[in-house]
Every structure is written in C-alpha cells, then in structure tokens.
C-alpha atoms as a PDB file:
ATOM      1  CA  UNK A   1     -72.914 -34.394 -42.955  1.00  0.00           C
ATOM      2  CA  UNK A   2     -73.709 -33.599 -39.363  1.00  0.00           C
ATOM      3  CA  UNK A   3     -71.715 -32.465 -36.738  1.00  0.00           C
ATOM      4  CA  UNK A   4     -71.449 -31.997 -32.954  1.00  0.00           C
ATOM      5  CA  UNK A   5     -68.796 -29.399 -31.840  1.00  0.00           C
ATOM      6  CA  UNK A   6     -68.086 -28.945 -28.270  1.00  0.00           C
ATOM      7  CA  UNK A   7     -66.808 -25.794 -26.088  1.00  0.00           C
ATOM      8  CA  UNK A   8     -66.329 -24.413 -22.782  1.00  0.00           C
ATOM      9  CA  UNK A   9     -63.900 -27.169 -21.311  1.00  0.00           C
ATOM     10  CA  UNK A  10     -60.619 -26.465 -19.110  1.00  0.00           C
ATOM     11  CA  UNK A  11     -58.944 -26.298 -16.114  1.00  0.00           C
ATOM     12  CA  UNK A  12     -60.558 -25.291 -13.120  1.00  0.00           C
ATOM     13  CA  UNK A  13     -60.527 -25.454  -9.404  1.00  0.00           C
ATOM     14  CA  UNK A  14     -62.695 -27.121  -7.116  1.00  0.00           C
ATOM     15  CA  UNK A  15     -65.810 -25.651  -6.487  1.00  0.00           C
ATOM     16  CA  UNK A  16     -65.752 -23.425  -9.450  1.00  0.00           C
ATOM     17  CA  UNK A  17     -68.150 -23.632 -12.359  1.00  0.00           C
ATOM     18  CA  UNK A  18     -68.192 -24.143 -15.985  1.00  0.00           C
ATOM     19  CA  UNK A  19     -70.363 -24.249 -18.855  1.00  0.00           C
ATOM     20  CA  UNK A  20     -70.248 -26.719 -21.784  1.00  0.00           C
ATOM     21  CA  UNK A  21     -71.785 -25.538 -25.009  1.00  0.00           C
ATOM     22  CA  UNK A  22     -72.439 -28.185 -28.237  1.00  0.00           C
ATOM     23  CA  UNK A  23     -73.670 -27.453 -31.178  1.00  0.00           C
ATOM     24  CA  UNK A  24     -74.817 -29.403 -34.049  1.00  0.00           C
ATOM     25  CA  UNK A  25     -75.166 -28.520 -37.579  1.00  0.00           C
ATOM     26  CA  UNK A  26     -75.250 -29.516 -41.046  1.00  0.00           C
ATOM     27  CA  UNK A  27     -77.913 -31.253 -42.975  1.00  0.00           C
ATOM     28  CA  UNK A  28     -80.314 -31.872 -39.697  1.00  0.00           C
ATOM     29  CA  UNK A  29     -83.972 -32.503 -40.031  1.00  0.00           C
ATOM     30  CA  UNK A  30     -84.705 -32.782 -36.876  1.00  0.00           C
ATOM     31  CA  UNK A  31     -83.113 -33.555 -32.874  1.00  0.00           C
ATOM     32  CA  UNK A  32     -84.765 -35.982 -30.355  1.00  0.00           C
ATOM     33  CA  UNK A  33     -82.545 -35.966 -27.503  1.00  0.00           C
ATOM     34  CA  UNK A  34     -79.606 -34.064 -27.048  1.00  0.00           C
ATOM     35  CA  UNK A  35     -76.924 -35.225 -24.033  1.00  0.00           C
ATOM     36  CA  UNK A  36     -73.451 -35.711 -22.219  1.00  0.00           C
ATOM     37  CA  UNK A  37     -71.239 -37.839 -21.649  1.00  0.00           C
ATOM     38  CA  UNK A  38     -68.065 -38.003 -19.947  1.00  0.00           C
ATOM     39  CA  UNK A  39     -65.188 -40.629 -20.257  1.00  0.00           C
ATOM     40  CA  UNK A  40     -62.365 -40.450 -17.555  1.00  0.00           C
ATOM     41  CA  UNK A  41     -59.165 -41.555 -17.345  1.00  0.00           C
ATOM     42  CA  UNK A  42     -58.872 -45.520 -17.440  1.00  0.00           C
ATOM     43  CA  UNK A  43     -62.862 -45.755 -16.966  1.00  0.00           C
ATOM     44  CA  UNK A  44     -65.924 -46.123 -19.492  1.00  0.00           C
ATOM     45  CA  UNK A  45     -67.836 -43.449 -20.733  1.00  0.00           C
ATOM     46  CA  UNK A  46     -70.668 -42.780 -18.495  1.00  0.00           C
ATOM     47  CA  UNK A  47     -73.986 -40.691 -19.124  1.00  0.00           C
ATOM     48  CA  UNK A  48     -74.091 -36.929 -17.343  1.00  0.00           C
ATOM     49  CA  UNK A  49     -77.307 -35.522 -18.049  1.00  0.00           C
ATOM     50  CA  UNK A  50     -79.406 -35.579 -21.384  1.00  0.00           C
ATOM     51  CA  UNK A  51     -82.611 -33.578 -22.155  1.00  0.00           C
ATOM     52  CA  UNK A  52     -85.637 -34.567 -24.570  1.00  0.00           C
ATOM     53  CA  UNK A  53     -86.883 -32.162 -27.035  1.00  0.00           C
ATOM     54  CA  UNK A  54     -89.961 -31.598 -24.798  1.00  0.00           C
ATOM     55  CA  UNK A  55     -87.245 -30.113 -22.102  1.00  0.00           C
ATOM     56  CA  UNK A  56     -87.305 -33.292 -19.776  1.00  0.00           C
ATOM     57  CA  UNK A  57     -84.083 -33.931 -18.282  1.00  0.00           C
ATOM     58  CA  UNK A  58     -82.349 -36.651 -17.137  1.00  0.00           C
ATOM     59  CA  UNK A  59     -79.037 -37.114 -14.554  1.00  0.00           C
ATOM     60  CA  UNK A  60     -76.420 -39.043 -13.473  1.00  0.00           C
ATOM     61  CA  UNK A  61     -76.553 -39.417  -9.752  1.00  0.00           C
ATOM     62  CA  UNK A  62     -72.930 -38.139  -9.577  1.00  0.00           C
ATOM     63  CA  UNK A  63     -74.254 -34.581 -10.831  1.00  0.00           C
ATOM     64  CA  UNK A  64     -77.228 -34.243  -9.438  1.00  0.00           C
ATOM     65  CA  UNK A  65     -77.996 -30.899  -7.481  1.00  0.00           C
ATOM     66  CA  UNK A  66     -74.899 -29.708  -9.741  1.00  0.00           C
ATOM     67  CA  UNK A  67     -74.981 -29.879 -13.158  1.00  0.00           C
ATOM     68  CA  UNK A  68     -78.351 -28.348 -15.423  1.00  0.00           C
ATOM     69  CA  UNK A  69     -78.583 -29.302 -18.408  1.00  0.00           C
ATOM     70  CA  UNK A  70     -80.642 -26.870 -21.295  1.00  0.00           C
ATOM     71  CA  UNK A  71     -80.824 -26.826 -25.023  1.00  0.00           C
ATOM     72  CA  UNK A  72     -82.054 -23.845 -27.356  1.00  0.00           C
ATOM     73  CA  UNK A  73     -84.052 -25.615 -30.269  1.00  0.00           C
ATOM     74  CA  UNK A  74     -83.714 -22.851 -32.669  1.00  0.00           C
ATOM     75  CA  UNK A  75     -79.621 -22.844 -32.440  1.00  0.00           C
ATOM     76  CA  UNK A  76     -79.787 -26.897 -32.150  1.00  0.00           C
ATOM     77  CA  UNK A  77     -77.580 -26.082 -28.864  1.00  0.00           C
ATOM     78  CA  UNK A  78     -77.081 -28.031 -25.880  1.00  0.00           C
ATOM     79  CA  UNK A  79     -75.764 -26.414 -22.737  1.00  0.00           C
ATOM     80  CA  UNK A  80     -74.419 -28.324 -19.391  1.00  0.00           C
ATOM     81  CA  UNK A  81     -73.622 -25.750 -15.821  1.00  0.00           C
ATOM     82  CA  UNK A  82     -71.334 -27.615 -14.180  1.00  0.00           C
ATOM     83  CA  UNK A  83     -71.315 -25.985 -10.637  1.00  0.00           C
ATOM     84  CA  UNK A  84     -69.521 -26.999  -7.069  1.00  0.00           C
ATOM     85  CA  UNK A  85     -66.911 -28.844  -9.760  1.00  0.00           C
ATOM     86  CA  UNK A  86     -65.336 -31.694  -7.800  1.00  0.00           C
ATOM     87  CA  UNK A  87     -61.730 -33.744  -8.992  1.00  0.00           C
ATOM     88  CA  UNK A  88     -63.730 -36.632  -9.332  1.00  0.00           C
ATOM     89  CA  UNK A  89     -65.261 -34.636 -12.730  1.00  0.00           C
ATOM     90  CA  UNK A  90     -62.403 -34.627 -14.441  1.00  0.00           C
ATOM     91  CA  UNK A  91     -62.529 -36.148 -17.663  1.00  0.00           C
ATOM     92  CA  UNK A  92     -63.381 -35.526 -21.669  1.00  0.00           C
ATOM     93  CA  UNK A  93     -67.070 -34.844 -22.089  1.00  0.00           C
ATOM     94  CA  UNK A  94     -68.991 -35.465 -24.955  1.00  0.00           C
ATOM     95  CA  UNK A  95     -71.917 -34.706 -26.770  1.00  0.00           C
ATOM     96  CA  UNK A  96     -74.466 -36.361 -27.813  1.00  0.00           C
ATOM     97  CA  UNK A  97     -77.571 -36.110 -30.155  1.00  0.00           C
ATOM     98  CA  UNK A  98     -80.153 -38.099 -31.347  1.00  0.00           C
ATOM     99  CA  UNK A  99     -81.521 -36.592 -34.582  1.00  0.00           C
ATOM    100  CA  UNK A 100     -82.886 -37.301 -37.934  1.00  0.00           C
ATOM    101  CA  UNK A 101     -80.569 -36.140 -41.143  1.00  0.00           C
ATOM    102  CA  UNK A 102     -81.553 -36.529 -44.373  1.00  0.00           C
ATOM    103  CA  UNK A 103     -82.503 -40.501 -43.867  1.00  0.00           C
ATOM    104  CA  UNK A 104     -85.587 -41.629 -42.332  1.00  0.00           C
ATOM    105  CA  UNK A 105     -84.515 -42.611 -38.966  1.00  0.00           C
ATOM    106  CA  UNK A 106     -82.602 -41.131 -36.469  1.00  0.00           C
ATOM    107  CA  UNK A 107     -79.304 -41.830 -35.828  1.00  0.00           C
ATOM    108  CA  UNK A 108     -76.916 -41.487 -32.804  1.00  0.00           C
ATOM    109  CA  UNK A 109     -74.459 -38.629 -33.602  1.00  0.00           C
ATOM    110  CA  UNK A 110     -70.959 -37.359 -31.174  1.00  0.00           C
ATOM    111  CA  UNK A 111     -68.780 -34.866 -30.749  1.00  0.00           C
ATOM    112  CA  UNK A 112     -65.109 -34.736 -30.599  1.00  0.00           C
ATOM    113  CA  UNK A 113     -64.804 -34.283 -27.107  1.00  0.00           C
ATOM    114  CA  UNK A 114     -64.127 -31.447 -24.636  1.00  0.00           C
ATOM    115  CA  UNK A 115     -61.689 -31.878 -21.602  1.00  0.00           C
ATOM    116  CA  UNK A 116     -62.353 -30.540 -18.277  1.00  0.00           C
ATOM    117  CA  UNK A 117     -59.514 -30.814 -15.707  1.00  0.00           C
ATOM    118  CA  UNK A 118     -60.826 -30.216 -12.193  1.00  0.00           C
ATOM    119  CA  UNK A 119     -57.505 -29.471  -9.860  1.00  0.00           C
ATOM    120  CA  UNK A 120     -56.087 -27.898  -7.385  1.00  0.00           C
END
C-alpha cells in the first residue's frame, strides 16, 4: 500500500548537476528516515546520503562536499543535489524510507529505481 516513486535521473555530463526527487505515498502513518542508494553496474548497492526526520544527514564519503540531501515532511519528499557529477556516479539510484504504515512497526520500503548516466 505504500510507495516510493523516483524522478530526476538521466544523462548528463561531467561536472553538471542533477536533482533526484522521491516521493512516497499511500497509506503512511508516519517516516523515520528517508535515503539513497545507488547500485552500479556489476557492483552492490551502496548507501549515498540519508536524512532523519529531525533533518540530520548522513553521507557516503564518495559524495561528500557534492551531493545534499533534504526532505519536505509535509509532501513525504526526499530530494538529493547531485553537483560536480563525476563517471564514477553512474548508476540506478534508489530510494529509500523507513516509515510506519498501517502496522505497528516500521518497515523498510524502495523505490523502483532512477538511472543516472554520467558521460561524456
């Protein structure tokens, strides 16, 4: 009944910039976290950045200095800026949210995926 639906992904060229949007909806009590990951070709999925609901954030050390990571509670939104985009970023991101349906505990919810393609 919930679900995560990613934007903003393509190609781009080194150095430019992008911005991933994800949002969740459906029967949603309440988020904890909110995050992204990113799974590249012939590797594992990896954590890029993830924020709490009090706003602290959290980043890979691949990113850092170039990717910000935001959420607006009110739209259950999660934003990633992806800035100074290198080659080595290429690969399907994904979002993730830890949240609270109609159960009792919170579960770990994910998107379909959004590919980014960082060439030349």
């Amino acid at each position: 009944q919930v679900q995560l639906v990613e934007s903003g992904g393509g190609l781009v060229q080194p150095g430019g910039s992008l911005r991933l949007s994800c949002a969740a909806s459906g029967s949603i009590f309440s988020i904890n976290f909110m995050g992204w990951y990113r799974r590249a070709p012939g590797k594992q999925r990896v954590l890029v950045a993830d924020i709490t609901n009090g706003g602290k954030t959290n980043y890979a050390d691949a990113v850092k200095g170039r990717f910000t990571i935001s959420r607006d509670n009110a739209k259950n939104t999660v934003y990633l800026q992806m800035n100074n985009l290198k080659p080595e970023d290429t690969a399907v991101y994904y979002c993730s949210a830890g949240l609270r349906s109609t159960g009792r505990n919170y579960n770990n919810y994910w998107g379909q995926g959004t590919p980014v393609t960082v060439s030349s």
